[in-house]
N, C-alpha and C. Protein backbone atom coordinates (compact mmCIF):
# COMPACT_ATOMS: atom_id res chain seq x y z
N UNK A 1 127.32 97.57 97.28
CA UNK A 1 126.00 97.98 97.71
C UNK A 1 124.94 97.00 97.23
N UNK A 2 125.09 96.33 95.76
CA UNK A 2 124.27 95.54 95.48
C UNK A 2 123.99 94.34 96.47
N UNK A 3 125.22 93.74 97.19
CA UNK A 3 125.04 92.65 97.86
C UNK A 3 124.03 93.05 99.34
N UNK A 4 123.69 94.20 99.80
CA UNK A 4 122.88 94.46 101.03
C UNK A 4 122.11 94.56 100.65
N UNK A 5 121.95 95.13 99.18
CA UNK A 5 120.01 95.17 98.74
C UNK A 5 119.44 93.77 98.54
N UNK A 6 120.21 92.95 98.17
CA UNK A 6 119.95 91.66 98.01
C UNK A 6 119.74 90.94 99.53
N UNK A 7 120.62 91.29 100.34
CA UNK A 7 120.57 90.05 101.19
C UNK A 7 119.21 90.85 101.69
N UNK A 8 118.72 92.75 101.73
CA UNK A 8 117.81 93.15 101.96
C UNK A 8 116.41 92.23 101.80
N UNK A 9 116.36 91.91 100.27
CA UNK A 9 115.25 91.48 99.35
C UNK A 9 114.47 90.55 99.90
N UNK A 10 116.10 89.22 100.35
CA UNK A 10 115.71 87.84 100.65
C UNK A 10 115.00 88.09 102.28
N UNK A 11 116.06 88.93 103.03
CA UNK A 11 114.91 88.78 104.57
C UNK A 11 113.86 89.33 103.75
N UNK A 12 113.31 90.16 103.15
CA UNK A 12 112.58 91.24 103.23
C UNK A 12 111.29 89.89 103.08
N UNK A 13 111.48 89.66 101.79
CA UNK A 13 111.01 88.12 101.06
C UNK A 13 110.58 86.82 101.84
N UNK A 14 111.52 86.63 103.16
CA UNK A 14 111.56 85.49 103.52
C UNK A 14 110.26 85.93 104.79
N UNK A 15 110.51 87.05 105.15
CA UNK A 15 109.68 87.43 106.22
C UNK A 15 108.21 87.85 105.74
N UNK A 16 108.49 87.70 104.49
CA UNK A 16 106.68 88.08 103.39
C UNK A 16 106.21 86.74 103.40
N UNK A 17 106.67 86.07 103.06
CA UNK A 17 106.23 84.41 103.02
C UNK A 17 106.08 84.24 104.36
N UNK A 18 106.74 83.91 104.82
CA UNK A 18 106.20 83.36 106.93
C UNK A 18 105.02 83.69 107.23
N UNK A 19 105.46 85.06 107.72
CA UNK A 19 104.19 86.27 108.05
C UNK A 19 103.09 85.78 107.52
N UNK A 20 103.04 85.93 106.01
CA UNK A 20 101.67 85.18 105.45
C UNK A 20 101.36 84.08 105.38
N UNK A 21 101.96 82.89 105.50
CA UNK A 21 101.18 81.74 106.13
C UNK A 21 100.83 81.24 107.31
N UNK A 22 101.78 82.36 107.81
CA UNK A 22 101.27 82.43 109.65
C UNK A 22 99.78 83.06 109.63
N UNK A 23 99.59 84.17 108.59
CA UNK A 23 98.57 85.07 109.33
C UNK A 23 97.09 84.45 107.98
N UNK A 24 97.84 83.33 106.91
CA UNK A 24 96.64 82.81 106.55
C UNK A 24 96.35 81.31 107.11
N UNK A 25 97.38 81.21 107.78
CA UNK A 25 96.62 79.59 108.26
C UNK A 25 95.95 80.47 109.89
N UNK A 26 96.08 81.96 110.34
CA UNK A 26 95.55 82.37 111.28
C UNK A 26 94.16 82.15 110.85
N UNK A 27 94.17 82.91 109.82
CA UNK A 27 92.42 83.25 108.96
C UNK A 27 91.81 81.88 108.61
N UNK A 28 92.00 80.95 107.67
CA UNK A 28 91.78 79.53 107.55
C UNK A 28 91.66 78.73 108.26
N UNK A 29 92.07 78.63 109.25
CA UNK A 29 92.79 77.72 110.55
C UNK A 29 91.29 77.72 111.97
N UNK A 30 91.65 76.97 112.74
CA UNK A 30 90.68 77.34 113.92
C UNK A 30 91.59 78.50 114.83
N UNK A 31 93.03 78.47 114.93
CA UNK A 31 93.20 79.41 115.93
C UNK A 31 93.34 80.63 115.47
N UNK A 32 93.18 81.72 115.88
CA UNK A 32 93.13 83.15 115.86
C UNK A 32 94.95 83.70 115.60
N UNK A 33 94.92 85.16 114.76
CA UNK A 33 96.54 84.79 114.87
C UNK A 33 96.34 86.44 115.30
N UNK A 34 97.41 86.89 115.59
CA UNK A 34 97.59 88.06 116.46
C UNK A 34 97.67 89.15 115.24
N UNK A 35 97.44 90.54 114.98
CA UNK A 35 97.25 91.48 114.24
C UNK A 35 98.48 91.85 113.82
N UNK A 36 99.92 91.38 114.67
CA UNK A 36 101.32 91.81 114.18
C UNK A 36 101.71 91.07 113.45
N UNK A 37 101.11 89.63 112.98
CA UNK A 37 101.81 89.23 112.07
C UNK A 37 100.94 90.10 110.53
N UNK A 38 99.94 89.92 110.31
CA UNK A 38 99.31 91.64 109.23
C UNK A 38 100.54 92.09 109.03
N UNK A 39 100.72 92.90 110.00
CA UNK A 39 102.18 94.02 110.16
C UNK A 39 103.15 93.51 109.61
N UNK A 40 103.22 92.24 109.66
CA UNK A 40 104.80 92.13 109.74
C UNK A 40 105.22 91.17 108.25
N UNK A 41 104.25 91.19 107.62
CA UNK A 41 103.79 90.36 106.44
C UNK A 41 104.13 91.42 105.45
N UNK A 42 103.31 92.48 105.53
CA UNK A 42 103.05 93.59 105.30
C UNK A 42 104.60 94.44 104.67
N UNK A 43 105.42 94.72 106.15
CA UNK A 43 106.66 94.99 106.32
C UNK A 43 107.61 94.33 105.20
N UNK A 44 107.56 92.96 105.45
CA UNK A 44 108.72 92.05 104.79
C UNK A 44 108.01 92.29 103.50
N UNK A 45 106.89 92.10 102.82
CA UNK A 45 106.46 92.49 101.69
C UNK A 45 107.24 94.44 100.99
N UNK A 46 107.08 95.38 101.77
CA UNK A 46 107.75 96.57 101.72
C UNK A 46 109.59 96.53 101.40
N UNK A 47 109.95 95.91 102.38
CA UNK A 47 111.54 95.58 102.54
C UNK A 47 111.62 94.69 101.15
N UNK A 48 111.09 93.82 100.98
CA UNK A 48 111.26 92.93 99.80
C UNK A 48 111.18 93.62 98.43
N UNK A 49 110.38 94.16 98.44
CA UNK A 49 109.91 94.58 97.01
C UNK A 49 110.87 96.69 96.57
N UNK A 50 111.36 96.85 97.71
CA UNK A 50 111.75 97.98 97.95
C UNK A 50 113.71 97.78 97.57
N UNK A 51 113.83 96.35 98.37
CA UNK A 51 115.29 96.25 97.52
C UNK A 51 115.79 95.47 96.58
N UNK A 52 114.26 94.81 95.56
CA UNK A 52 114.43 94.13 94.60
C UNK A 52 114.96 95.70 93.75
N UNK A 53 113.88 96.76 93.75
CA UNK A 53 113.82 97.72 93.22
C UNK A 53 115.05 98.62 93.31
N UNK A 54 115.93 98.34 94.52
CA UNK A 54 116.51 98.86 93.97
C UNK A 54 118.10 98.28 93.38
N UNK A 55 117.75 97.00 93.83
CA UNK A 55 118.86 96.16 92.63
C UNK A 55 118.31 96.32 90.83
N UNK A 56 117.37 96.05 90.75
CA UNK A 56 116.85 96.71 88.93
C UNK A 56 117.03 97.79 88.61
N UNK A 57 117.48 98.53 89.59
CA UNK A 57 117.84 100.06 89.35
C UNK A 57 119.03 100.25 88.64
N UNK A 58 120.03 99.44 89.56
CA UNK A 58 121.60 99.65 89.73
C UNK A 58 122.07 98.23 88.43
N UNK A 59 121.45 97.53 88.05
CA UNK A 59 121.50 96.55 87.14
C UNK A 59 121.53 97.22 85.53
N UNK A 60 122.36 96.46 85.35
CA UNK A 60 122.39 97.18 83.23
C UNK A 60 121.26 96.96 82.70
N UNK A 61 120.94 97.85 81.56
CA UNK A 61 120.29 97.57 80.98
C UNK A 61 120.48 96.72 79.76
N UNK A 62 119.47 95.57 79.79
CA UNK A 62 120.03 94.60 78.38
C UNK A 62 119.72 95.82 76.95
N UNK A 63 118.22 95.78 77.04
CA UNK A 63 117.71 96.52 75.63
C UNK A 63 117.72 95.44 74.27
N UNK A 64 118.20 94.34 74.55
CA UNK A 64 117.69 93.50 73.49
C UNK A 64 119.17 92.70 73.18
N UNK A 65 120.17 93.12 74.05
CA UNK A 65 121.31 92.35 73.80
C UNK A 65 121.55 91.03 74.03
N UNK A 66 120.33 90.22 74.67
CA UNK A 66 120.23 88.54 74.83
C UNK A 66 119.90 88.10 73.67
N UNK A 67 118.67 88.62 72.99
CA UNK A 67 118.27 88.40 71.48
C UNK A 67 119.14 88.25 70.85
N UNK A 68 119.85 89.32 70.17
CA UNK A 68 121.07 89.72 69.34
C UNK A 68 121.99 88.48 69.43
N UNK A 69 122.33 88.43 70.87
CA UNK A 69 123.32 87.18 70.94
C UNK A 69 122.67 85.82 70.64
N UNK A 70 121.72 85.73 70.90
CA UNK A 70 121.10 84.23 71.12
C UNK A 70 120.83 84.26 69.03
N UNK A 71 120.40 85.19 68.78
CA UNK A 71 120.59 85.04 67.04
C UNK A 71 121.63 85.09 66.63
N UNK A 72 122.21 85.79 67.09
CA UNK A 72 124.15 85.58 66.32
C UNK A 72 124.48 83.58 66.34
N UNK A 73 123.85 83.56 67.62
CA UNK A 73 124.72 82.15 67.97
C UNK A 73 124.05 80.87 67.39
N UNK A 74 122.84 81.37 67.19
CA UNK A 74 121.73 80.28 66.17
C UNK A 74 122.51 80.27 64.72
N UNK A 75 122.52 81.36 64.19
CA UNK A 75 123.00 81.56 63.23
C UNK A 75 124.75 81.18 62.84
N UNK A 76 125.30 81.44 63.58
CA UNK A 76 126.70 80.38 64.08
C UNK A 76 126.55 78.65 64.10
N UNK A 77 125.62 78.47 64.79
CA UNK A 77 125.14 76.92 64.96
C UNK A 77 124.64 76.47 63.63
N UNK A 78 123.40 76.98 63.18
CA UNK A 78 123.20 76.90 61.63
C UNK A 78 124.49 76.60 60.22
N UNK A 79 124.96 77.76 60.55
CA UNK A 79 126.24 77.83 59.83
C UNK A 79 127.23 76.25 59.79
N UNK A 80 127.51 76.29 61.21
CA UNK A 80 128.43 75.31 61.43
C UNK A 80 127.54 73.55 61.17
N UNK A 81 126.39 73.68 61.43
CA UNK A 81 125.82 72.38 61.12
C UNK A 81 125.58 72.05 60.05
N UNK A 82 124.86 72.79 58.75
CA UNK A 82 124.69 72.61 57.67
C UNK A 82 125.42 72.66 56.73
């Protein structure tokens, strides 16, 4: 299931980015851009941020177990160098 929320994320993501430089080089730009890309900016922004959420859901929780390791292993390195 994780792999559809993901590939979810990236359209969701990829279609947030487009959309919005379509619909800010609309605004910036001399030509006018049509009101569905708004929508559709909008959308891929929703889809994106909706199945990042729910991959962080379904993801472990660290709670501080990178720390722990990354000091164990300093402290290993320390050890072994000095």
């Amino acid at each position: 299931m994780k792999k559809i929320w993901a590939i979810l994320t990236v359209i969701g993501f990829t279609a947030f980015w487009t959309f919005g430089f379509i619909a800010a080089s609309g605004v910036f730009g001399d030509r006018d851009s049509h009101p569905m890309t708004f929508v559709l900016c909008i959308a891929g922004l929703g889809a994106g941020l909706y199945g990042w959420f729910q991959i962080m859901r379904t993801a472990p929780k660290m709670h501080g177990k990178r720390a722990a390791a990354r000091a164990r292993m300093e402290e290993e390195f320390q050890h072994l160098a000095g």
